[in-house]
Protein backbone atom coordinates (compact mmCIF):
# COMPACT_ATOMS: atom_id res chain seq x y z
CA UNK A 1 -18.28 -1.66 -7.05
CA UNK A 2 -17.55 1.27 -9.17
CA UNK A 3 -15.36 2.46 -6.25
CA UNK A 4 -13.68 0.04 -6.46
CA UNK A 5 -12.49 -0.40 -9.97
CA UNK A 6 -11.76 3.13 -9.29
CA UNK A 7 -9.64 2.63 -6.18
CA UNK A 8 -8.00 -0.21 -7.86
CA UNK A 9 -6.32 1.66 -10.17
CA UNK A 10 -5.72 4.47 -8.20
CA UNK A 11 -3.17 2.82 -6.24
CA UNK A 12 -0.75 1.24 -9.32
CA UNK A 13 1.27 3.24 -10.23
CA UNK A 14 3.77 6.42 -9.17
CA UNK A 15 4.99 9.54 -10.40
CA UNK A 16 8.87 10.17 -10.33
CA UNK A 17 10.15 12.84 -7.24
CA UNK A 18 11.58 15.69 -9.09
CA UNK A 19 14.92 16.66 -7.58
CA UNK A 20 14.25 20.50 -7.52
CA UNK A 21 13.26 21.02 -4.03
CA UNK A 22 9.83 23.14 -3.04
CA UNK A 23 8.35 22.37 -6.49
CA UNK A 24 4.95 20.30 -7.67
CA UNK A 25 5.68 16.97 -9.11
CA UNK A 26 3.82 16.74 -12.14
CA UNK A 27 3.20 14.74 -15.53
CA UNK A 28 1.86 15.59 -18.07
CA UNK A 29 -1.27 14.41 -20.06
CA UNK A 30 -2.72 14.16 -23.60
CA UNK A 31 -5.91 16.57 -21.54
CA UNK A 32 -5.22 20.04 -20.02
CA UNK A 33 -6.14 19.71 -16.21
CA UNK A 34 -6.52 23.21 -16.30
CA UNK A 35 -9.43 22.06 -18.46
CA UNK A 36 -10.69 18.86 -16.61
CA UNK A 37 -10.37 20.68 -13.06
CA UNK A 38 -12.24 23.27 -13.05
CA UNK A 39 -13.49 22.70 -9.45
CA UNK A 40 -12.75 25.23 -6.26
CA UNK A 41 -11.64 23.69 -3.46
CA UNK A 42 -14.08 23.72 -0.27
CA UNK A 43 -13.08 26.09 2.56
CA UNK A 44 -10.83 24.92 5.10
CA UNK A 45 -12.04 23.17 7.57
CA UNK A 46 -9.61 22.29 11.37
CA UNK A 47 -11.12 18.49 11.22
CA UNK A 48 -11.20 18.10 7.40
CA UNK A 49 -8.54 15.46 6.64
CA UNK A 50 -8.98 15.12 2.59
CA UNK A 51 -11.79 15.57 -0.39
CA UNK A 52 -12.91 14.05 -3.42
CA UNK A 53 -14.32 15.51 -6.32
CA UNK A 54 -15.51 14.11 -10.02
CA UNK A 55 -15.86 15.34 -13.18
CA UNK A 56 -19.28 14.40 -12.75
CA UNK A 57 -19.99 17.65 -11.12
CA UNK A 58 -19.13 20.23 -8.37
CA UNK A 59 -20.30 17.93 -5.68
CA UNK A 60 -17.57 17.35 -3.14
CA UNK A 61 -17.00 14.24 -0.57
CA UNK A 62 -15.45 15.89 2.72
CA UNK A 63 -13.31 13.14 4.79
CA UNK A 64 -13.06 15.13 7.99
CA UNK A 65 -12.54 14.11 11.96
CA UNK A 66 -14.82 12.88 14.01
CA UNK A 67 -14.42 14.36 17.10
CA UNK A 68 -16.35 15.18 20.35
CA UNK A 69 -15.31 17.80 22.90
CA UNK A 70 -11.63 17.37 21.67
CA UNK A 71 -11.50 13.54 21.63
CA UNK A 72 -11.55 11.39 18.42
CA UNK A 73 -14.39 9.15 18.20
CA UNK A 74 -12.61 5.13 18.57
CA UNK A 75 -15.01 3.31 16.73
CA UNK A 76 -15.97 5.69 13.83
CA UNK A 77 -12.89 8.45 13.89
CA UNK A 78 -13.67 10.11 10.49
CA UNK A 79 -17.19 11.46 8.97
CA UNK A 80 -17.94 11.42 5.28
CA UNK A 81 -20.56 13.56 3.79
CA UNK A 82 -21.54 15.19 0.80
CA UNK A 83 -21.18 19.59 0.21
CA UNK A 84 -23.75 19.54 -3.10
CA UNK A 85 -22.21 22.57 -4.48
CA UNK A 86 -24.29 21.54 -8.46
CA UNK A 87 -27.45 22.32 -6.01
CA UNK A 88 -27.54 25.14 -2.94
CA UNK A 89 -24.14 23.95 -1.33
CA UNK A 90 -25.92 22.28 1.55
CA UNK A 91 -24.19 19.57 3.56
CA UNK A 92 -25.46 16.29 3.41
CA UNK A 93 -24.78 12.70 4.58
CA UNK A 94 -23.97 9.31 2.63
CA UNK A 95 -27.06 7.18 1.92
CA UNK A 96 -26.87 3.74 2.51
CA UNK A 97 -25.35 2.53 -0.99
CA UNK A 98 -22.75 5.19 -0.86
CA UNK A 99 -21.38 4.79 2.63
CA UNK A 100 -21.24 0.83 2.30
CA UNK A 101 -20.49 0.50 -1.06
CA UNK A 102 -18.85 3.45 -2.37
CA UNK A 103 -17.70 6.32 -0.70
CA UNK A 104 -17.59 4.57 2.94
CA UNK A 105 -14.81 3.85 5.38
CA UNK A 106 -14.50 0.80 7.38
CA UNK A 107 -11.57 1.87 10.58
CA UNK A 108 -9.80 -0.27 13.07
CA UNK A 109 -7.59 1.22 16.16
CA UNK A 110 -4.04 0.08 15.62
CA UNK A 111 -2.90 1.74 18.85
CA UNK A 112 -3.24 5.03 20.99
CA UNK A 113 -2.76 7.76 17.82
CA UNK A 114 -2.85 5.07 14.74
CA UNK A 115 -5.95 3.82 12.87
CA UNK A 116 -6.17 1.46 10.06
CA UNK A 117 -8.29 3.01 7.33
CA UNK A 118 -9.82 1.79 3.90
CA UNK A 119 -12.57 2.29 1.46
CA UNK A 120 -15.28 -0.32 2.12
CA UNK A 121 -15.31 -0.23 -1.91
CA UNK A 122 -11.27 -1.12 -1.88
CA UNK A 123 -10.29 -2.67 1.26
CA UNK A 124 -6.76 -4.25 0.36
CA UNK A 125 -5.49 -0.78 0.17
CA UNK A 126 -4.86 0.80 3.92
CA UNK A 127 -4.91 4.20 4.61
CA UNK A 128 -3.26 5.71 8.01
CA UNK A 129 -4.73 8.01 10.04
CA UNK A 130 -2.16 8.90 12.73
CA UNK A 131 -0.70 12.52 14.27
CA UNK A 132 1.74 13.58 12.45
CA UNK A 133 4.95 15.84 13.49
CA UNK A 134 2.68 18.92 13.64
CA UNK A 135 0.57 17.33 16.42
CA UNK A 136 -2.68 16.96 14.07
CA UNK A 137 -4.31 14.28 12.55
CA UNK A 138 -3.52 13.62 8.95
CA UNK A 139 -4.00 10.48 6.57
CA UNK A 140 -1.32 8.79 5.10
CA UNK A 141 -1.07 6.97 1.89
CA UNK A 142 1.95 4.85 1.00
CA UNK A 143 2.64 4.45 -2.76
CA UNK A 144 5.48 2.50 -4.22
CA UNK A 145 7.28 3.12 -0.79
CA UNK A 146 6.75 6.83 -0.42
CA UNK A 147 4.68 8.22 2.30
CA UNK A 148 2.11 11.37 1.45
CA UNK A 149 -0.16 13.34 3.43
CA UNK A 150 -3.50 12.71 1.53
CA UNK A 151 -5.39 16.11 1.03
CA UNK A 152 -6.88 15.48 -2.55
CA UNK A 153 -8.75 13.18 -4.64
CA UNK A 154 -9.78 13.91 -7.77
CA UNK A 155 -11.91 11.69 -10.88
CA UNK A 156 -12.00 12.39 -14.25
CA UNK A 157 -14.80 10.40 -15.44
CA UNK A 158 -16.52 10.38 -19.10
CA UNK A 159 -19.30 7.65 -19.72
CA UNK A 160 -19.52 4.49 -18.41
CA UNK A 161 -22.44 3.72 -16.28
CA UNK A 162 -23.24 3.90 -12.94
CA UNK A 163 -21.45 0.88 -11.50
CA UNK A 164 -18.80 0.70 -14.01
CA UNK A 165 -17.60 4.23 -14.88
CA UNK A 166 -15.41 4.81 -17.66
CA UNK A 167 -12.32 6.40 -15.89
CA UNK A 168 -9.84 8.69 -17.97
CA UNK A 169 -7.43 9.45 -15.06
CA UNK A 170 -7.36 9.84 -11.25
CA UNK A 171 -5.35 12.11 -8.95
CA UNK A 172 -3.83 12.40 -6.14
CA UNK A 173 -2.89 15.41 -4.55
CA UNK A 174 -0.87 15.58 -1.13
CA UNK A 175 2.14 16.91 1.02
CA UNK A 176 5.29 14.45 1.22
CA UNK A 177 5.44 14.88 5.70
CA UNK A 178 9.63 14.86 5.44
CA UNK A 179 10.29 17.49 2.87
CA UNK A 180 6.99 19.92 2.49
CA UNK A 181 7.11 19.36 -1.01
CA UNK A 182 3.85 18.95 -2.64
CA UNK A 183 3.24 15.62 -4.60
CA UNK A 184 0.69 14.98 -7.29
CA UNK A 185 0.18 11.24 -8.28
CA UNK A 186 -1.74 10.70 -11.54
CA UNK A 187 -2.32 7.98 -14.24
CA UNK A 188 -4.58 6.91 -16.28
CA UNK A 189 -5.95 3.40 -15.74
């Protein structure tokens, strides 16, 4: 549930493009992000598709490729799991109420290279996991019309309780496929 209140208002609303090519579309808050983000980014990783992180703390949800021996997994095509950095960095899976209430992904093959994805916590908003022009797998978000390779989520969170956080602003951060240009997408709800 407090996914989805979460994912509900992550989806409403849309930044402006800027017109100056190769730059980061931004706008500006009452909060420094500087501040509020003061988070590293996990290592690359060839099947990692996107992450989310919280103010909460360091602890990172990886949204990475399921694959075996080169071929993506049909029924279940991405893994979710936990890097708890705010402990010893270790890797470790969903438990139940986080990957079917939360943080989990319910998938459904649209065709060959296509898959419909969304957050079991938010289902009316699909994701797209597809190839892109660079051969690789990618997910796609479409907001107000305008296509984005999702690489970023991130939650700033202060109060609130455990199934109804108090959310100051959420954050999208991703690649727009046609131009290169990187997009940020931020409001607060």
């Amino acid at each position: 549930m407090r996914l989805s209140i979460l994912l509900l208002y992550l989806f409403y609303s849309y930044l402006p493009v800027s017109k100056t090519p190769n730059k980061s579309i931004y706008k500006t808050f009452v909060t420094d992000p500087a501040q509020d983000d003061k988070f590293a980014a996990p290592s690359e990783n060839i099947g990692r598709l996107f992450y989310m992180q919280r103010t909460s703390n360091s602890n990172t949800l990886i949204y990475e490729l399921n694959a075996k021996n080169g071929q993506l997994d049909d029924e279940n095509p991405m893994h979710v799991y936990w890097l708890r950095y705010a402990e010893k960095g270790q890797k470790e899976e969903l438990n139940y109420i986080q990957r079917k209430f939360a943080y989990g992904l319910v998938t459904k093959k649209i065709n060959n290279d296509q898959y419909d994805v969304r957050f079991v916590s938010y289902k009316k908003f699909p994701l797209l996991l597809m190839k892109a022009n660079d051969g690789k797998y990618h997910i796609f978000a479409t907001i107000e019309q305008k296509q984005m390779m999702l690489n970023r989520v991130f939650i700033k969170i202060e109060g609130g309780s455990f199934w109804l956080p108090n959310i100051i602003y959420i954050e999208l951060k991703g690649i727009d496929p046609s131009t290169g240009r990187e997009i940020i997408h931020r409001f607060k709800p």
